[in-house]
C-alpha atoms as a PDB file:
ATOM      1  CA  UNK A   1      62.852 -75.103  13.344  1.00  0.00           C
ATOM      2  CA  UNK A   2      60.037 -72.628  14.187  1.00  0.00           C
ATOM      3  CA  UNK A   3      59.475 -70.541  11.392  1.00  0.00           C
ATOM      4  CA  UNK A   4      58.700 -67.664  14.222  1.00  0.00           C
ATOM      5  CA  UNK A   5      62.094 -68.427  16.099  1.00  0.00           C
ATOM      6  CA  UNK A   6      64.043 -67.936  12.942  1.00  0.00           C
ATOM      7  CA  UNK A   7      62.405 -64.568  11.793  1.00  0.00           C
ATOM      8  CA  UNK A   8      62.469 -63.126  15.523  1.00  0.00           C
ATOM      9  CA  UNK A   9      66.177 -64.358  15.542  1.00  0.00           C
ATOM     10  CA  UNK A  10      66.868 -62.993  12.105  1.00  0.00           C
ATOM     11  CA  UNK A  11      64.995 -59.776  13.271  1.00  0.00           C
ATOM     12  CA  UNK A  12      67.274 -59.155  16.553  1.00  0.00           C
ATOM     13  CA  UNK A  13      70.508 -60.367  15.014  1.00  0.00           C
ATOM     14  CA  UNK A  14      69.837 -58.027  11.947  1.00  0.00           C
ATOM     15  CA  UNK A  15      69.369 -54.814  14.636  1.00  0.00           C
ATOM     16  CA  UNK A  16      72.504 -56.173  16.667  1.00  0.00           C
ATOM     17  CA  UNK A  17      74.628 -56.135  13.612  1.00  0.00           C
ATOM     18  CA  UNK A  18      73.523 -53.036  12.160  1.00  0.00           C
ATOM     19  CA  UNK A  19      75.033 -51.292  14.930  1.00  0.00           C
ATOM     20  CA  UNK A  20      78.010 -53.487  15.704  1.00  0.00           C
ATOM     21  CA  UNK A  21      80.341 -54.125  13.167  1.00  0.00           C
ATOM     22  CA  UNK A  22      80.862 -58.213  13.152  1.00  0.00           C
ATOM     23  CA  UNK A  23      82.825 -60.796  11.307  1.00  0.00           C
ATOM     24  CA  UNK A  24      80.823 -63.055   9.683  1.00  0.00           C
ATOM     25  CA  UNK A  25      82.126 -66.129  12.398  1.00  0.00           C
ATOM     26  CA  UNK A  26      80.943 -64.027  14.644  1.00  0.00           C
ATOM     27  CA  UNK A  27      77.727 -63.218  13.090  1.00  0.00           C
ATOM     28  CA  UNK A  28      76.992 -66.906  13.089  1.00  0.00           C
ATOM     29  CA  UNK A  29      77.750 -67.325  16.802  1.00  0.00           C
ATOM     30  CA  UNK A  30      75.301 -64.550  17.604  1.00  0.00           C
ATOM     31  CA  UNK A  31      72.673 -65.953  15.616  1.00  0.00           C
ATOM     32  CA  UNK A  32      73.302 -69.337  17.381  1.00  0.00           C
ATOM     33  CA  UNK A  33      73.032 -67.840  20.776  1.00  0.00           C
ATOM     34  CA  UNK A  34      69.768 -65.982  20.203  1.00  0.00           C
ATOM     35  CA  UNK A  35      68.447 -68.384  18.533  1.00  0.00           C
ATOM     36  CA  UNK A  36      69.544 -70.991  21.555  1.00  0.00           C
ATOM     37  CA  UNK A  37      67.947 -68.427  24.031  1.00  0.00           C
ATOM     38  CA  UNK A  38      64.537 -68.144  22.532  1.00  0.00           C
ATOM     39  CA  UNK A  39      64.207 -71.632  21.974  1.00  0.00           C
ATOM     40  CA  UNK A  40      64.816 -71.917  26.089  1.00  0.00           C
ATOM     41  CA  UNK A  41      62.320 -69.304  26.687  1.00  0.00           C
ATOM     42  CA  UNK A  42      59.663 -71.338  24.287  1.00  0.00           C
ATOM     43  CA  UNK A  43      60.419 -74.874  25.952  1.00  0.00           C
ATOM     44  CA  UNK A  44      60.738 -72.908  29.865  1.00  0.00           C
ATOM     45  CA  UNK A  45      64.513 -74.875  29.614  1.00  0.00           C
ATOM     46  CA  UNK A  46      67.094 -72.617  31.210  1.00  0.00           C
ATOM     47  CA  UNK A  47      69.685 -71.053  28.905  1.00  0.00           C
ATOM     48  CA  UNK A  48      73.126 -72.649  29.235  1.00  0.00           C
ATOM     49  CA  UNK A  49      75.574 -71.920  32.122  1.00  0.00           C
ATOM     50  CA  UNK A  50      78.063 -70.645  29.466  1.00  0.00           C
ATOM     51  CA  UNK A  51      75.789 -68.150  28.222  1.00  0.00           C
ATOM     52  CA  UNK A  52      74.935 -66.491  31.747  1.00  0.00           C
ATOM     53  CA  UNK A  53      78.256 -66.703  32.673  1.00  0.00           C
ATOM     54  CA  UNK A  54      80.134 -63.302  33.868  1.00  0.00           C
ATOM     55  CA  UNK A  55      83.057 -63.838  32.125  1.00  0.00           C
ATOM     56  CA  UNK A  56      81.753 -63.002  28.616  1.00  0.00           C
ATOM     57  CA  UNK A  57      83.648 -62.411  25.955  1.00  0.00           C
ATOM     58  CA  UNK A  58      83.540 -59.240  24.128  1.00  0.00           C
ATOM     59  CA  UNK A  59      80.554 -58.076  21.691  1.00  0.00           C
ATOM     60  CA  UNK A  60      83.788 -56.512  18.935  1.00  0.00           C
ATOM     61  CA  UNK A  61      87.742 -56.285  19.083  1.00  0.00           C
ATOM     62  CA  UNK A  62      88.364 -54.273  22.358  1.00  0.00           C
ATOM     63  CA  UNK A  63      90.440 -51.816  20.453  1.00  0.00           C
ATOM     64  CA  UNK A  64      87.704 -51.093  17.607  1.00  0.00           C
ATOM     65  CA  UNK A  65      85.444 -49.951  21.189  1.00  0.00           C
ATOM     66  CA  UNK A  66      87.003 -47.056  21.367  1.00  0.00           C
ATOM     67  CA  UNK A  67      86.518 -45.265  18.193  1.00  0.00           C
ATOM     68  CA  UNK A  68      87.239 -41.576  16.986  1.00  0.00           C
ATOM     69  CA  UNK A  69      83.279 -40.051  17.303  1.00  0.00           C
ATOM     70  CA  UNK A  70      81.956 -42.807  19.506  1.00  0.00           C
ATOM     71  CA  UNK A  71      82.595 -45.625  22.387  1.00  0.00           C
ATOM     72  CA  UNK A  72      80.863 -48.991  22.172  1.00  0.00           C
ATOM     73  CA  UNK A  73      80.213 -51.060  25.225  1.00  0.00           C
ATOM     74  CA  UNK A  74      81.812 -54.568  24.852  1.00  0.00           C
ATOM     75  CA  UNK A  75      79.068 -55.988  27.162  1.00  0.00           C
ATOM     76  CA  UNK A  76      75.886 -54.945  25.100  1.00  0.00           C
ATOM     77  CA  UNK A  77      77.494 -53.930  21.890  1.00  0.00           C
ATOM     78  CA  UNK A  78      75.462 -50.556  22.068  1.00  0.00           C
ATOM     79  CA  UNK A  79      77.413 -47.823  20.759  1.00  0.00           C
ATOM     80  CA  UNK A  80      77.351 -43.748  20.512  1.00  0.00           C
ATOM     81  CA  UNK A  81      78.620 -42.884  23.418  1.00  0.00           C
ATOM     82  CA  UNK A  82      80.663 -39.738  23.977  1.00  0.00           C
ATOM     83  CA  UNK A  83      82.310 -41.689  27.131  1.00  0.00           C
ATOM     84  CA  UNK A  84      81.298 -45.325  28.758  1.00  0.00           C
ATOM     85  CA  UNK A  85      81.207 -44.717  32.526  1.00  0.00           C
ATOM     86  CA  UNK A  86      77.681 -43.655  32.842  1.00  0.00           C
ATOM     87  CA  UNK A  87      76.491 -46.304  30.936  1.00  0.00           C
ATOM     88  CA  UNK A  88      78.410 -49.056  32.894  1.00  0.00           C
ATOM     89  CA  UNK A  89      76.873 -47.597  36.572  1.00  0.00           C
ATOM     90  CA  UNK A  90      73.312 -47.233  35.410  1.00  0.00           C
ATOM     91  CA  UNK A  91      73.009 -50.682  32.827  1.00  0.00           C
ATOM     92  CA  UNK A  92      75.355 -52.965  33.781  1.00  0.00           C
ATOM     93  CA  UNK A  93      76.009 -51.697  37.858  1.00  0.00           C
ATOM     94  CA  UNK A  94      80.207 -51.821  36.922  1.00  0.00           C
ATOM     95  CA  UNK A  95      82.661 -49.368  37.685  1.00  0.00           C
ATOM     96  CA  UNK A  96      84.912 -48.747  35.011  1.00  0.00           C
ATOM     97  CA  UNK A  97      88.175 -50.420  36.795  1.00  0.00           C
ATOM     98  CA  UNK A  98      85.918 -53.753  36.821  1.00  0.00           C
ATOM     99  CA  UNK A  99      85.085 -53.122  33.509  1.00  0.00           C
ATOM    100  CA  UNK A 100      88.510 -52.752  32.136  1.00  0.00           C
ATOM    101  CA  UNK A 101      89.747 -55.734  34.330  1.00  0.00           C
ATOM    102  CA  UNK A 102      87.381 -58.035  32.884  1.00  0.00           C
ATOM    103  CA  UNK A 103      88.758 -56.901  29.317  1.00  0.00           C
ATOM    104  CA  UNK A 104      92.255 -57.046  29.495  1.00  0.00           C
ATOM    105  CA  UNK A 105      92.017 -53.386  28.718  1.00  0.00           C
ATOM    106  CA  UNK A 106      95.576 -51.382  30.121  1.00  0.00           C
ATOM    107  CA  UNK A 107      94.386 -48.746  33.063  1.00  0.00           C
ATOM    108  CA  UNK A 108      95.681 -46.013  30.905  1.00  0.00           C
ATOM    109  CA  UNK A 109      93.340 -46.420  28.108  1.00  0.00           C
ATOM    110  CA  UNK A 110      90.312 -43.373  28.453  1.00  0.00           C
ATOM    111  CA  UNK A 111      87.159 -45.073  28.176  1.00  0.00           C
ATOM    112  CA  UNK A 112      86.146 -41.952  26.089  1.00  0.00           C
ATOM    113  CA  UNK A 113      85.668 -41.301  22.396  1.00  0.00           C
ATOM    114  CA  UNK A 114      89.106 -39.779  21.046  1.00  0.00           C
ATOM    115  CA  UNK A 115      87.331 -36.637  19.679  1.00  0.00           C
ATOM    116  CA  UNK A 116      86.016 -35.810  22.786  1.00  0.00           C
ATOM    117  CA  UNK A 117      89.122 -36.567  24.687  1.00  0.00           C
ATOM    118  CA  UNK A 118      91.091 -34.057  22.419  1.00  0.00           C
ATOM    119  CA  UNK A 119      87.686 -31.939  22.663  1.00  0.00           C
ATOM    120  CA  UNK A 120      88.018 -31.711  26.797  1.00  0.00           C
ATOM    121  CA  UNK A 121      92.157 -31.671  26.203  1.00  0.00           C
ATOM    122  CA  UNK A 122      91.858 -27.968  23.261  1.00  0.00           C
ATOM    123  CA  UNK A 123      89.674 -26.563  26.278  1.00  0.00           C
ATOM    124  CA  UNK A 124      92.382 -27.012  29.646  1.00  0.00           C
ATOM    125  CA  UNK A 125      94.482 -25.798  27.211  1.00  0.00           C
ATOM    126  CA  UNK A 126      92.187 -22.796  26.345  1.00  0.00           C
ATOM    127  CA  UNK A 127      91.555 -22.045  29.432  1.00  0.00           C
ATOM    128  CA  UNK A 128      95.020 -22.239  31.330  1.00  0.00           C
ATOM    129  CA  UNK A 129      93.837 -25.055  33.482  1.00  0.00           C
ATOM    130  CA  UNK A 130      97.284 -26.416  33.166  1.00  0.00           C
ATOM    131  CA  UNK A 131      98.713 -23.167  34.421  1.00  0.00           C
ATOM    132  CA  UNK A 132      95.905 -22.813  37.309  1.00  0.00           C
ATOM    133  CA  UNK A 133      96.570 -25.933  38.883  1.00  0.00           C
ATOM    134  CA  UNK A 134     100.189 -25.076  39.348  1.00  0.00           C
ATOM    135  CA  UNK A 135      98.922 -21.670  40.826  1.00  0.00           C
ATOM    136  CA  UNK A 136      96.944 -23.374  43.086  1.00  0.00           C
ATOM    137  CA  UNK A 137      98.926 -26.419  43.984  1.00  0.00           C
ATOM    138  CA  UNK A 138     102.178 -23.553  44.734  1.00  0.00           C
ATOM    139  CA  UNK A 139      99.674 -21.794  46.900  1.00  0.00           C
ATOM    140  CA  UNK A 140      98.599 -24.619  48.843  1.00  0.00           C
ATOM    141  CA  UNK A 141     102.302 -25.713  49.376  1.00  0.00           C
ATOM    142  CA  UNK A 142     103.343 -22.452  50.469  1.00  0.00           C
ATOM    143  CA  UNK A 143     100.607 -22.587  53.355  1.00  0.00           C
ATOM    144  CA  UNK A 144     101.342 -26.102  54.260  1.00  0.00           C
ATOM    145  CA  UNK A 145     104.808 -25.088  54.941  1.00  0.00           C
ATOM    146  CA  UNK A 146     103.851 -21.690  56.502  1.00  0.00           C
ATOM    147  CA  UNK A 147     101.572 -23.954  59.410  1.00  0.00           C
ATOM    148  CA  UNK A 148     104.768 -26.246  59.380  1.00  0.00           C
ATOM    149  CA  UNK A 149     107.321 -23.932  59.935  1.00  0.00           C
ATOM    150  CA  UNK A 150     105.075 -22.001  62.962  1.00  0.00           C
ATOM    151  CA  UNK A 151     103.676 -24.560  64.493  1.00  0.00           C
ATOM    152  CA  UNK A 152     106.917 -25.167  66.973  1.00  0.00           C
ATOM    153  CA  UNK A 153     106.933 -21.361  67.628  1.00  0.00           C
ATOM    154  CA  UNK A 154     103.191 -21.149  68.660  1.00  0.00           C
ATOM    155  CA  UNK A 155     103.480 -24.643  71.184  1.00  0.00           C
ATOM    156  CA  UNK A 156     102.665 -23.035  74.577  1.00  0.00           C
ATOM    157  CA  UNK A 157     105.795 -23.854  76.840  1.00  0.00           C
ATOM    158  CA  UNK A 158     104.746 -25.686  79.596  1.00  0.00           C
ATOM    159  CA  UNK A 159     106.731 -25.012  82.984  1.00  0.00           C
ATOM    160  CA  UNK A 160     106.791 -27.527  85.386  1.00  0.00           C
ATOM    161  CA  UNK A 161     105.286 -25.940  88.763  1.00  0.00           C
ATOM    162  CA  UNK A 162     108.199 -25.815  91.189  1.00  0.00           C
ATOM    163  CA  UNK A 163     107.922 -27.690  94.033  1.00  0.00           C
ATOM    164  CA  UNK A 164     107.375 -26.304  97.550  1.00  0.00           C
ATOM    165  CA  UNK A 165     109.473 -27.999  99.976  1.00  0.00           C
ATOM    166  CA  UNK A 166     108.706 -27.454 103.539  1.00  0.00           C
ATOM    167  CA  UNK A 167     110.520 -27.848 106.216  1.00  0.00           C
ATOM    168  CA  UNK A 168     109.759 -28.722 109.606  1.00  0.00           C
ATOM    169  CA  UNK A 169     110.157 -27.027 112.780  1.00  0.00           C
ATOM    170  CA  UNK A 170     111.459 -29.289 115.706  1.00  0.00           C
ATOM    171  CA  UNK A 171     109.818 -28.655 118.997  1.00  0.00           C
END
């Protein structure tokens, strides 16, 4: 082995890791992988199909992503995020449906950090929001039966013209 390949290996797994909490199986597997990728950048051999492969599997346990302060992206593994959607349109070009399908992840699940979810939820509730959408929603109701109920009433009543009928003279 290169002695360079291992320290630049040992250099980005160490920075992966010290964000990411990993198992040490899966510790090993990352180090394999870098170190599989650098040695196909040295020798110009493409990386392996596997490893470019869309379907990857996840950086941590799905349900340690979504933490109480923070969110960590199961593609990258980068973490600190008050909420992931952002980062999956500008990085990785995936809307957050794709993102949960290719996860397993349930629809419901907020890809937010819980303390800003209940942060967001304390302020609707602060501000009535709950109570203003009702409002609103009753208003918009009322008017959509209001146009209902005179739009017969306002139709213009067409009458047929009547029909001249003439009769001849006889000469």
């Amino acid at each position: 082995m290169s002695s360079i390949l291992v320290e630049l290996t040992a250099n980005i797994v160490s920075s992966h890791a010290s964000s990411v909490e990993m198992t040490s199986d899966e510790l090993l597997q990352e180090i394999q992988k870098v170190y599989a990728a650098l040695k196909g950048l040295e020798t110009d051999i493409p990386v392996e199909e596997a490893a470019v492969n869309k379907e990857q599997t996840p950086v941590l346990n799905p349900k340690k992503s979504i933490q109480k302060d923070q969110v960590i992206c199961l593609i990258c593994g980068k973490g600190g995020f008050k909420t992931l959607t952002r980062h999956l349109n500008v990085v990785h070009n995936m809307k957050p449906g794709a993102y949960r399908k290719q996860f397993n992840l349930p629809a419901g699940i907020a890809l937010a950090a819980k303390s800003y979810s209940e942060l967001r939820r304390q302020a609707a509730l602060d501000n009535n929001l709950g109570e203003k959408l009702a409002v609103g929603r009753a208003k918009r109701m009322a008017k959509y039966e209001a146009k209902k109920a005179a739009a017969p009433a306002t139709e213009k009543i067409v009458k047929k013209p009547k029909t001249v009928t003439r009769t001849r003279s006889k000469n």
